[in-house]
Protein backbone atom coordinates (compact mmCIF):
# COMPACT_ATOMS: atom_id res chain seq x y z
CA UNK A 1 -135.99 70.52 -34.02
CA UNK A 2 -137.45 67.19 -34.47
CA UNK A 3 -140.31 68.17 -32.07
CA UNK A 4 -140.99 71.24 -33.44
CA UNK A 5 -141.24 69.60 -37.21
CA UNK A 6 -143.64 67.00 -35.63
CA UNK A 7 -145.54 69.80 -34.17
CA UNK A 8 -145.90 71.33 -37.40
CA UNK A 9 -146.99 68.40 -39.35
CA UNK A 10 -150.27 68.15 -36.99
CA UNK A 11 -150.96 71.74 -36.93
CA UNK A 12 -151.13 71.70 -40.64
CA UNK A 13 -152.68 67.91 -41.09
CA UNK A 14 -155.08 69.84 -43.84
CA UNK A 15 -152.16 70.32 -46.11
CA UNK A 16 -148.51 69.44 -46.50
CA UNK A 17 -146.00 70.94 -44.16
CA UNK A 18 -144.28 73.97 -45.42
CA UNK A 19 -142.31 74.16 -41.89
CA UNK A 20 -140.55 70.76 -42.13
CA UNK A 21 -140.26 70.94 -46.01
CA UNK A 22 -137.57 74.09 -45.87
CA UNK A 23 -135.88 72.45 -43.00
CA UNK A 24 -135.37 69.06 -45.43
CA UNK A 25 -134.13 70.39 -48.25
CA UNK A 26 -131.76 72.70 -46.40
CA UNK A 27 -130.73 69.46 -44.72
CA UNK A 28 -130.21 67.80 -48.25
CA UNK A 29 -128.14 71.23 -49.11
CA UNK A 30 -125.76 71.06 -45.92
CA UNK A 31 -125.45 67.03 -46.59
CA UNK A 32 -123.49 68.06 -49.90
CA UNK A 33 -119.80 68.21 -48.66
CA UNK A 34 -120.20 64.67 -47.33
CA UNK A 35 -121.91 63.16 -50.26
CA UNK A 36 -119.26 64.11 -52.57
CA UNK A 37 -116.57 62.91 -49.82
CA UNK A 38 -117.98 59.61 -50.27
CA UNK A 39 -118.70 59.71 -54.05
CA UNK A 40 -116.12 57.05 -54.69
CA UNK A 41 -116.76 54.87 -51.98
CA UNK A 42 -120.05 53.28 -54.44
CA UNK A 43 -118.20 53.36 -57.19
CA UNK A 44 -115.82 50.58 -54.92
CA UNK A 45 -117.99 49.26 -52.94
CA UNK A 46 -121.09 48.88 -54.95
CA UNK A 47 -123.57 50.59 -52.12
CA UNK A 48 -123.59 54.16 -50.14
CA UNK A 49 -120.90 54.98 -47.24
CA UNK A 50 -122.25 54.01 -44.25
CA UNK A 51 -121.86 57.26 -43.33
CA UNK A 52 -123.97 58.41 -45.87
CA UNK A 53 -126.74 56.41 -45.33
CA UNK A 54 -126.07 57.25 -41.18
CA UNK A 55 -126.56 61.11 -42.58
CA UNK A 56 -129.88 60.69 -44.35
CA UNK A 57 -131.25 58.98 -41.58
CA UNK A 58 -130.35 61.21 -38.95
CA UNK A 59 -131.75 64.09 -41.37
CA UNK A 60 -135.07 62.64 -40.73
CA UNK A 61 -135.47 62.17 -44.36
CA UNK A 62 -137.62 58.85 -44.10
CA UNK A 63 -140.15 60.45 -42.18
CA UNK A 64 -140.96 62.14 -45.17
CA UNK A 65 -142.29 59.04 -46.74
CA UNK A 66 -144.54 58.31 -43.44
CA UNK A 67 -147.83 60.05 -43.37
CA UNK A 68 -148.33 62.47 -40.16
CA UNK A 69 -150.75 59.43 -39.09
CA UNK A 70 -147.25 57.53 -38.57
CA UNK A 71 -145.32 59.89 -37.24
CA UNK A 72 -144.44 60.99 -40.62
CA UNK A 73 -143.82 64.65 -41.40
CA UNK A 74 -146.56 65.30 -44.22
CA UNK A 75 -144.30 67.18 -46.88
CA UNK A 76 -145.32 67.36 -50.52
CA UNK A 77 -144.67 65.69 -53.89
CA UNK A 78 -142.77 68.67 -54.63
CA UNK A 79 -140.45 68.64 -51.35
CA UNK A 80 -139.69 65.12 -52.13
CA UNK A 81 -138.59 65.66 -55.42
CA UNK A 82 -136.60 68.96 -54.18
CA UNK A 83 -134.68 66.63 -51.50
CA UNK A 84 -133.60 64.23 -54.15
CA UNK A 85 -132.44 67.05 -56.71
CA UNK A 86 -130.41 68.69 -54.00
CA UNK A 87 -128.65 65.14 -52.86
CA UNK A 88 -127.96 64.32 -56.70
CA UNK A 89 -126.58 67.36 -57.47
CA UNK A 90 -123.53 65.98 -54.74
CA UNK A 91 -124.12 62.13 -56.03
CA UNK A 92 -126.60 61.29 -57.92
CA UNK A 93 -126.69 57.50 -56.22
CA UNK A 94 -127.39 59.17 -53.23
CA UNK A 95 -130.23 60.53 -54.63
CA UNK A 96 -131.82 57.73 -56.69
CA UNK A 97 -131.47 55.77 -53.11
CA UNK A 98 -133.25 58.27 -51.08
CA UNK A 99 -135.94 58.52 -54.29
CA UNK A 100 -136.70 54.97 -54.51
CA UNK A 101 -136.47 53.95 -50.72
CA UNK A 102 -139.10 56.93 -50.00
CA UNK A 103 -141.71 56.34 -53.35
CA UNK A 104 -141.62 52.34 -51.86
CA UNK A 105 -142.10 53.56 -48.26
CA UNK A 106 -144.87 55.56 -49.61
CA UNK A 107 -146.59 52.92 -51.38
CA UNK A 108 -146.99 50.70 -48.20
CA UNK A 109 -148.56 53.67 -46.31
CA UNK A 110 -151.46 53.19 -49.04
CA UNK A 111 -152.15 49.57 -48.41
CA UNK A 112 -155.04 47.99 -46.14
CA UNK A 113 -155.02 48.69 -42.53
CA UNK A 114 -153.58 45.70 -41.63
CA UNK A 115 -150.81 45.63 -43.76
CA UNK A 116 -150.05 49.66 -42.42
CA UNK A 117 -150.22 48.27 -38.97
CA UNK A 118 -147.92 45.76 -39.29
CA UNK A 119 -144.89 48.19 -41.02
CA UNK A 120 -145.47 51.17 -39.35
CA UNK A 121 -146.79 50.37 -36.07
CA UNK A 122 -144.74 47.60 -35.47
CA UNK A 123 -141.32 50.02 -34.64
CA UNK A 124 -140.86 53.22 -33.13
CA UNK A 125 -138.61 53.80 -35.91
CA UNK A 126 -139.80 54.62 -39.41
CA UNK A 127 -139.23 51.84 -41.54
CA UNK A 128 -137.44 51.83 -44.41
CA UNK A 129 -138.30 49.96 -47.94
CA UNK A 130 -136.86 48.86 -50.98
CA UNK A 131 -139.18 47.33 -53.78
CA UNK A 132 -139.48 45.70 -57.02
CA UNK A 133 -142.13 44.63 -58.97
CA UNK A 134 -141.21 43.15 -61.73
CA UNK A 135 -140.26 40.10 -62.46
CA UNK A 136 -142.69 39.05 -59.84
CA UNK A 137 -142.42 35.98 -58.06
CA UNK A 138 -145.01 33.28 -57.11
CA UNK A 139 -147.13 33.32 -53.73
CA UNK A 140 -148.67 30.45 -52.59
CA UNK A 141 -151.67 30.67 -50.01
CA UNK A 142 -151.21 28.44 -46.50
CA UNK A 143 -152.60 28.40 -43.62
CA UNK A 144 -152.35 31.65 -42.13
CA UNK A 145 -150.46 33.51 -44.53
CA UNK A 146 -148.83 32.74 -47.34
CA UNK A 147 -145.46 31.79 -48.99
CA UNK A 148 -142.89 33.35 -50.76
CA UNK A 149 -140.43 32.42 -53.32
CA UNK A 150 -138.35 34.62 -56.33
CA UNK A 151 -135.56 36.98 -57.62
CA UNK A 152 -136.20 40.36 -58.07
CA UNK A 153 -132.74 42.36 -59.40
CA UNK A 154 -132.57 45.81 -59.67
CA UNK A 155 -133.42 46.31 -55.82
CA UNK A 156 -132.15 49.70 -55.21
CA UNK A 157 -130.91 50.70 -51.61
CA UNK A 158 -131.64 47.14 -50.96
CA UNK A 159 -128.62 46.85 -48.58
CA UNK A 160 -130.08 49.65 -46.35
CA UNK A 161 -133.79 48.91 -45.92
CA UNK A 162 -135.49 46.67 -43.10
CA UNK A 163 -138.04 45.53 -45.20
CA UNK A 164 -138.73 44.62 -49.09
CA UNK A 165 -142.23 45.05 -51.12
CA UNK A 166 -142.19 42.62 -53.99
CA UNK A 167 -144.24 42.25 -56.53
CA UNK A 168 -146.43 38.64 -56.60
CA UNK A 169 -148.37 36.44 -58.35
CA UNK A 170 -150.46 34.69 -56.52
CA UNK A 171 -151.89 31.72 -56.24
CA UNK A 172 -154.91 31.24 -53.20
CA UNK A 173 -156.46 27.91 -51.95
CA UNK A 174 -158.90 28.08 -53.91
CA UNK A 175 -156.88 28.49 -57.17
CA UNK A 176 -157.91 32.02 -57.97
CA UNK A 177 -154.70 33.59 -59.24
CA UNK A 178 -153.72 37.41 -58.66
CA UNK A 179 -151.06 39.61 -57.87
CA UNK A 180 -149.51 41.97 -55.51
CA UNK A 181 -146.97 43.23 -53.26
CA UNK A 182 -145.83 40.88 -50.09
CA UNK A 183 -143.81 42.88 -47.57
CA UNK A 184 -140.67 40.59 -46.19
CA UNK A 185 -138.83 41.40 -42.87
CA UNK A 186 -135.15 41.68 -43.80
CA UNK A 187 -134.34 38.20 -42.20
CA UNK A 188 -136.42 36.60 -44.40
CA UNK A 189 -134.26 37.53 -47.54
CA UNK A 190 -130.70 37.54 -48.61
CA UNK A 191 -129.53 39.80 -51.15
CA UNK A 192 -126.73 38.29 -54.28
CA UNK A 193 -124.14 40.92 -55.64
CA UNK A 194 -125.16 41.10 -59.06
CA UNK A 195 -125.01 44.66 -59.44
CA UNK A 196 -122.46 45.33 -61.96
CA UNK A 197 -123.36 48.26 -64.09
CA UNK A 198 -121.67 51.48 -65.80
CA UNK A 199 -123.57 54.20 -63.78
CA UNK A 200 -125.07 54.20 -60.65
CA UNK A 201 -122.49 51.65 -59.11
CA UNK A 202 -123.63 53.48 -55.39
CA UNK A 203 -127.58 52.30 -55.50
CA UNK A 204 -126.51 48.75 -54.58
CA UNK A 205 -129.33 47.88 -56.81
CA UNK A 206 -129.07 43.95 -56.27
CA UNK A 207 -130.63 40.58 -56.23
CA UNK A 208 -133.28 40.09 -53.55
CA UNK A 209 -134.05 36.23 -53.24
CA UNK A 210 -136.71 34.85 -51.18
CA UNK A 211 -137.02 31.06 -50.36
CA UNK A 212 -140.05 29.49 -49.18
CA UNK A 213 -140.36 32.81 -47.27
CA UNK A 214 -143.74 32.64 -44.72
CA UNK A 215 -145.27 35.94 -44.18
CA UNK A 216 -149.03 36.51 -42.58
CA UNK A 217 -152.10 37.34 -44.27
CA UNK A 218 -151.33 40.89 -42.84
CA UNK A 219 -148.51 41.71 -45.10
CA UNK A 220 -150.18 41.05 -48.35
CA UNK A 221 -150.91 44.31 -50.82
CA UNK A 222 -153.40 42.82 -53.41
CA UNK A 223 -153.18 45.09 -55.65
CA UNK A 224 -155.18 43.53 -58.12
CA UNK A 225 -158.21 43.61 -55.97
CA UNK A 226 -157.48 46.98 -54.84
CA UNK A 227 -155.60 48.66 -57.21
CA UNK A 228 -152.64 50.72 -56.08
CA UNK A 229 -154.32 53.91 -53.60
CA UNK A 230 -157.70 52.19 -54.21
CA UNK A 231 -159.49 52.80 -50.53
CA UNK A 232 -162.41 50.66 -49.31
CA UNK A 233 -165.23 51.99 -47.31
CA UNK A 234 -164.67 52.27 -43.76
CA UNK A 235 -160.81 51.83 -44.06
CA UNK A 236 -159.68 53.53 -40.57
CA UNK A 237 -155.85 54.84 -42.41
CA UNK A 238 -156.93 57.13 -45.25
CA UNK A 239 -156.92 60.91 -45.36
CA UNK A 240 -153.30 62.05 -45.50
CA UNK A 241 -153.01 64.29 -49.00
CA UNK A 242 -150.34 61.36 -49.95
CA UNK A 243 -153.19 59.02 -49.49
CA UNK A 244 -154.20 60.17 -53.05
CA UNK A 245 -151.28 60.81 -54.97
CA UNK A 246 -150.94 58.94 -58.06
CA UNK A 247 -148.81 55.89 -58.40
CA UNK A 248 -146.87 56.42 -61.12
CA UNK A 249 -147.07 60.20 -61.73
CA UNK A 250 -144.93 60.41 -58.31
CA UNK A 251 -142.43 57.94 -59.06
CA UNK A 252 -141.59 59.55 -62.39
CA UNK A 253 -141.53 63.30 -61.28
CA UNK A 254 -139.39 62.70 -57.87
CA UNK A 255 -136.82 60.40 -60.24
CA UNK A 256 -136.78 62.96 -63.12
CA UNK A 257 -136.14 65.53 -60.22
CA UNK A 258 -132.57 63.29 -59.47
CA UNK A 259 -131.42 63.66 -63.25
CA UNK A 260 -132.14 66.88 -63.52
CA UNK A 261 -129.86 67.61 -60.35
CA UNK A 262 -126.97 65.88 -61.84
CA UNK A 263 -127.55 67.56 -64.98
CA UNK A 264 -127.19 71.31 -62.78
CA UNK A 265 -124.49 69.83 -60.89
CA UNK A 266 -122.49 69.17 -64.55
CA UNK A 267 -123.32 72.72 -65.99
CA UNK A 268 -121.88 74.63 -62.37
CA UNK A 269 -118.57 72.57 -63.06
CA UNK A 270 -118.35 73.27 -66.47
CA UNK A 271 -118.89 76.82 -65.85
CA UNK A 272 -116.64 76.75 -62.88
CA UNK A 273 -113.57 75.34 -65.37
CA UNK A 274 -114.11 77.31 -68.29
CA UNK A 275 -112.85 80.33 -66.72
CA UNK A 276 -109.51 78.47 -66.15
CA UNK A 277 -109.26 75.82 -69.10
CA UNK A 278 -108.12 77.38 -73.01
CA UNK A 279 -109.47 75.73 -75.85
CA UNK A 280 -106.50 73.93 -77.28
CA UNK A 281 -105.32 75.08 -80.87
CA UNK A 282 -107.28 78.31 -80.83
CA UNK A 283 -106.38 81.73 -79.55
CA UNK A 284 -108.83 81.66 -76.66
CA UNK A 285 -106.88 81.64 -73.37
CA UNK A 286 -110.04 81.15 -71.69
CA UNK A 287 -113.12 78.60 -72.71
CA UNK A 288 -115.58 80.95 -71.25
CA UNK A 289 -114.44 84.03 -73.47
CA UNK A 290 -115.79 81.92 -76.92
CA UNK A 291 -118.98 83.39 -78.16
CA UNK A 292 -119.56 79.86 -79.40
CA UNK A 293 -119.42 77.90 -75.78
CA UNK A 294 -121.50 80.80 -74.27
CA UNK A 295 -123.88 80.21 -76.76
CA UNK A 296 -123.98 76.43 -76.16
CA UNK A 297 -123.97 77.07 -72.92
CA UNK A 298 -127.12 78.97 -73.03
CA UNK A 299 -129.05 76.50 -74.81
CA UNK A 300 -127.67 73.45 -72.51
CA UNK A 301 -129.16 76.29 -69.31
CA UNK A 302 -132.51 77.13 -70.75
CA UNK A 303 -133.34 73.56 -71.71
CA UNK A 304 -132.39 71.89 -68.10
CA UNK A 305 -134.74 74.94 -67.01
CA UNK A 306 -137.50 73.58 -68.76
CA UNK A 307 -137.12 70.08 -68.06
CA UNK A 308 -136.84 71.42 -64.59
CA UNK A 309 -140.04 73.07 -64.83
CA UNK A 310 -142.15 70.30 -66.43
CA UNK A 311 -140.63 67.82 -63.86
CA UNK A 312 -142.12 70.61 -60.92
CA UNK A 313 -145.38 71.12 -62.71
CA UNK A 314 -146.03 67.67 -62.50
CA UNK A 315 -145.46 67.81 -58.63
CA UNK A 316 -147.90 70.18 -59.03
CA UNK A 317 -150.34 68.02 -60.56
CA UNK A 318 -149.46 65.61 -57.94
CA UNK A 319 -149.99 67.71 -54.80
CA UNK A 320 -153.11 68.91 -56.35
CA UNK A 321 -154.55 66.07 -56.74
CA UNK A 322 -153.45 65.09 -53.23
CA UNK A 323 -155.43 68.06 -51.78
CA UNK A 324 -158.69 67.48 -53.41
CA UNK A 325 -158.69 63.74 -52.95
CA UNK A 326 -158.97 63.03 -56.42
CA UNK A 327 -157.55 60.88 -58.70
CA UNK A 328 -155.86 61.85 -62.45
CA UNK A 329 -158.28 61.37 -65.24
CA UNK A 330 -156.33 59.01 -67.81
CA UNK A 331 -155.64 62.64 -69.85
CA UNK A 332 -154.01 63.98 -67.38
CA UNK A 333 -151.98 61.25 -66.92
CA UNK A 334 -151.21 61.21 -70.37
CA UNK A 335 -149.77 64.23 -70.67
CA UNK A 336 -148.01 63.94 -67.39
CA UNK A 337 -146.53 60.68 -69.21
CA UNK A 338 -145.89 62.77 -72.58
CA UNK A 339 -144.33 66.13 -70.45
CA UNK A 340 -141.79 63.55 -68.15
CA UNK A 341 -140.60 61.96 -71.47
CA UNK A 342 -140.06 65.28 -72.95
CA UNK A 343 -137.91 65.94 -69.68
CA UNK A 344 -136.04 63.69 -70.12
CA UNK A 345 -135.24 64.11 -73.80
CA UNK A 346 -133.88 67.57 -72.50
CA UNK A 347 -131.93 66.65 -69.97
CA UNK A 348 -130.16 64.32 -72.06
CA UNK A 349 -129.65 66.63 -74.84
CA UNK A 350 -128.42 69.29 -72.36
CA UNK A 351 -126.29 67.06 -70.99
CA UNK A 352 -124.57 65.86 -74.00
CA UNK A 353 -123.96 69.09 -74.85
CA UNK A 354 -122.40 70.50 -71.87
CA UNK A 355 -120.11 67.57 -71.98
CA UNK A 356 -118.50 68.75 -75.59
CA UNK A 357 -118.22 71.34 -73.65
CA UNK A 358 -116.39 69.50 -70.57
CA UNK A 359 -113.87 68.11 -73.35
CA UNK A 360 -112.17 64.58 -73.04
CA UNK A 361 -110.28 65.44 -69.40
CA UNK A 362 -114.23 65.32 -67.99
CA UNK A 363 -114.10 61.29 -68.75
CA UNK A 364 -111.35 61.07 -66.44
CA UNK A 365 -112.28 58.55 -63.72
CA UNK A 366 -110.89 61.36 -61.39
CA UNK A 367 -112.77 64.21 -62.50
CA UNK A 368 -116.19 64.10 -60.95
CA UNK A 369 -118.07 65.01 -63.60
CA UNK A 370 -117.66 61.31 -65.22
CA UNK A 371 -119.50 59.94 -62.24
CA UNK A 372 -122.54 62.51 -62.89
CA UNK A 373 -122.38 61.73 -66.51
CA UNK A 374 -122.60 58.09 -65.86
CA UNK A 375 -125.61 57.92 -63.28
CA UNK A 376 -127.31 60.86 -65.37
CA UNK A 377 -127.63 58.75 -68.24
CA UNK A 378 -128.14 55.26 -66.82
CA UNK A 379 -131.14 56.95 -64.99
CA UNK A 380 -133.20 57.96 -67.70
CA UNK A 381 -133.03 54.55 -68.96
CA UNK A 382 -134.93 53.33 -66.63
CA UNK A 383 -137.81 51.75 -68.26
CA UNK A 384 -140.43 54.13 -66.41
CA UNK A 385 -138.23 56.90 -67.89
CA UNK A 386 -138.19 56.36 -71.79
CA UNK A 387 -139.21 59.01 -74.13
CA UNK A 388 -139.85 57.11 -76.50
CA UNK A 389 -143.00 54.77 -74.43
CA UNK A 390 -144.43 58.18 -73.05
CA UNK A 391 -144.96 60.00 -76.38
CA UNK A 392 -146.92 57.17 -77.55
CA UNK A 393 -149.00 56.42 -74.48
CA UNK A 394 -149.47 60.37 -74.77
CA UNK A 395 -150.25 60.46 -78.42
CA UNK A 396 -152.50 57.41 -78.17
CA UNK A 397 -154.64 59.14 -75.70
CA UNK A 398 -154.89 62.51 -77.21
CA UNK A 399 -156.13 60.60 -80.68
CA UNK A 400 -158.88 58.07 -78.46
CA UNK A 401 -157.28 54.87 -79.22
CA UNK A 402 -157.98 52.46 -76.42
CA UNK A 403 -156.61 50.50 -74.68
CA UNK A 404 -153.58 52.37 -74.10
CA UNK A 405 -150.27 50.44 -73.62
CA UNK A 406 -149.88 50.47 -70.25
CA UNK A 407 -152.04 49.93 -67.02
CA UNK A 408 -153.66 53.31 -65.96
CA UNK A 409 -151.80 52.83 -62.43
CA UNK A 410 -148.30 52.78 -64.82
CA UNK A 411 -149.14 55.61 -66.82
C-alpha cells in the first residue's frame, strides 16, 4: 500500500494527493480503539504510549509532512487537518502531537537547500520534528557553524522527535544580530520534565535545553533574511503546493481542526448517555426526552458545525494558495486570523454547554469525557489561538491602521 501511495503522490505532483489522503484519514479512523486504550497512559506518564506513537508511525502519517520531493506523500492542508480531527476525537494529545510534529516537519521542508539536504536527505526515514520558537535562545557564529545555547518549554512531542527547530537569536562574526531556527540532532539536547499542566498531560510538551550545542552552517533557517517560505532565485527545492502555504494560516487551521474533534467526540458521548441517564428531581426518566436538552443540544451541534466549517474554509484558503503559488495578501490573512478566533469562541461555547449537559459525573477522572474537556480547553489557549488577539488584528486591518500587531508571517 505504501508503494502504491508513493506512486500516487508522483502521478499527481501538480496537485495534492487525493489517493493517499482517504487512505490517512481512514488510518487515523481505524487508530481510534487504540488511542482511547492508551488515553490514560499520558495522563501518568506525561507523554504518548509507545504504542501509540509506534501506530502513527507505522500509519505513514509523517510522510505527510515531507513533500513528494522527499519521499513525502503530497496531501493537502485540509487532509492534515482531517488526520488530526479524527485522532482527537479518540485523544486529543494524540492529536495536538501529530499536529505540531507535522506543521514543524513542514516548516523545515521550506528552508534553504542546504538545510533540506541535511534533514531529509540525510535518513531513509522521514524525520520527525518538534519546535519552539519562542523564548529563543542565543546563537553564536564559529568557525564552521555556529553554537547553540537555551530553554525552550512547551516542546510538544518532544520525547518522540529526532530532531528540534528552535527559534534563535543570533549573533555572526561580524556582530550583525538576527534570528532564526537552528535544527539540533537529538543527541545534542536533553529534555527536563517540567510539563505539569491540567490538560494535555499526553503532549509531553517539555523543556528542551541546549548547551554549547555546535551545529554547521547547513542547519541554520534565517528567517529573518528569508522570511518563513521566502524562496530565492535559483533555489533547486521549491515547487511542492506546500512550498507556498502560509506560515501561520496552517498552524492555526490544522490545531483548530484538533479542538474541534474533541469538541464532536464530547457531543457523541453526551448523546450516547442521555438516552440512559434521568435528570435527577424531575419526571424525565430519560435526559434525551427534555425538550430543553434537545434544544441545547441543537445549538451546542450547529455551532461546532460552523466552527467546523470556518476551520475547513481556511484549509481552503490554504490549499488555494498552495496551488497558485501565491502568497495571502495581509486581508486575507486577517480575516483568516478574525474567522479562527471566531472558531474558537464556538467551540468553547459549545463545549461548555454540552458539558451542563454531561452533569457533574462527566468530571469524574474515570469518565472520559473529563480528559476531552481538559485538553479541549487548554488548547485554545494557546497563544496562537486567542479570540481575543485575532479580532483585533482582524479589526485593525479592515479599518487601515498599520502596523498591525503582529508580524505578517504570525498573522
Amino acid at each position: 500500500m505504501a508503494t502504491q501511495l508513493k506512486a500516487a503522490a508522483v502521478e499527481q505532483s501538480c496537485g495534492y494527493n487525493l489517493q493517499a489522503e482517504k487512505e490517512m484519514v481512514g488510518r487515523a479512523r481505524e487508530l481510534q480503539p487504540l488511542l482511547r486504550q492508551h488515553a490514560s497512559y499520558g495522563d501518568e506518564h506525561g507523554v504518548l504510549h509507545p504504542d501509540v506513537f509506534a501506530a502513527l508511525t507505522d500509519a505513514g502519517f509523517w510522510a505527510m509532512a515531507a513533500p513528494r520531493r522527499w519521499g513525502g506523500l503530497g496531501t493537502s492542508a485540509q487532509a492534515m487537518a482531517l488526520v488530526g480531527y479524527e485522532l482527537a476525537k479518540a485523544d486529543p494529545s494524540v492529536g495536538w502531537v501529530y499536529t505540531v510534529l507535522h506543521g514543524t516537519t513542514w516548516v523545515a521542508s521550506l528552508g534553504p537547500d542546504a538545510l533540506q539536504e541535511a534533514i531529509f536527505g540525510s535518513s531513509s526515514e522521514h524525520p520527525v520534528i518538534c519546535g519552539i520558537a519562542n523564548p529563543p535562545g542565543t546563537m553564536v557564529e564559529v568557525d564552521g557553524g555556529y553554537i547553540v545555547n537555551g530553554r525552550w518549554p512547551y516542546a510538544s512531542g518532544s520525547a518522540h522527535a529526532s530532531w528540534a527547530q528552535l527559534g534563535v537569536a543570533t549573533v555572526g562574526k561580524d556582530g550583525h544580530n538576527g534570528g532564526g531556527f537552528a535544527y539540533l540532532r537529538r543527541e545534542q539536547y536533553t529534555i527536563e520534565n517540567t510539563w505539569h499542566m491540567m490538560g494535555m498531560k499526553g503532549t509531553g510538551s517539555n523543556t528542551i535545553v541546549a548547551k554549547d550545542a555546535f551545529i554547521p552552517s547547513d542547519q541554520f533557517y534565517n528567517v529573518a533574511e528569508l522570511g518563513i517560505g521566502g524562496h530565492t532565485p535559483g533555489k533547486r527545492h521549491v515547487g511542492e503546493p506546500s512550498d507556498f502555504w502560509p506560515f501561520m494560516p496552517f498552524l492555526r487551521a490544522t490545531a483548530h481542526a484538533v479542538v474541534a474533534g474533541a469538541a464532536s467526540a464530547i457531543m457523541e458521548r453526551v448523546m450516547e448517555a442521555s438516552h440512559k441517564r434521568p435528570i435527577i428531581y424531575t419526571s424525565y426518566p430519560r435526559q434525551s426526552e427534555a425538550v430543553m436538552m434537545q434544544g441545547e443540544l441543537g445549538k451546542a451541534a450547529a455551532k461546532i458545525s460552523a466552527a467546523e466549517a470556518l476551520t475547513f474554509k481556511n484549509c481552503d484558503l490554504i490549499d488555494n494558495a498552495g496551488l497558485a503559488h501565491e502568497r495571502l495578501t495581509p486581508q486575507q490573512r486577517a480575516l483568516s486570523k478574525g474567522e479562527g478566533s471566531l472558531s474558537v469562541s464556538l467551540l468553547s461555547e459549545a463545549i461548555e454547554e454540552l458539558m451542563f449537559l454531561a452533569g457533574s459525573s462527566a468530571y469524574a477522572d474515570s469518565n472520559p469525557i473529563q480528559r476531552l474537556y481538559r485538553d479541549a480547553s487548554f488548547a485554545m489557549r494557546h497563544v496562537a489561538n486567542l479570540p481575543y488577539v485575532g479580532y483585533e488584528i482582524l479589526g485593525k486591518s479592515l479599518l487601515g491602521v498599520e502596523p498591525n500587531i503582529a508580524l505578517p508571517d504570525f498573522i
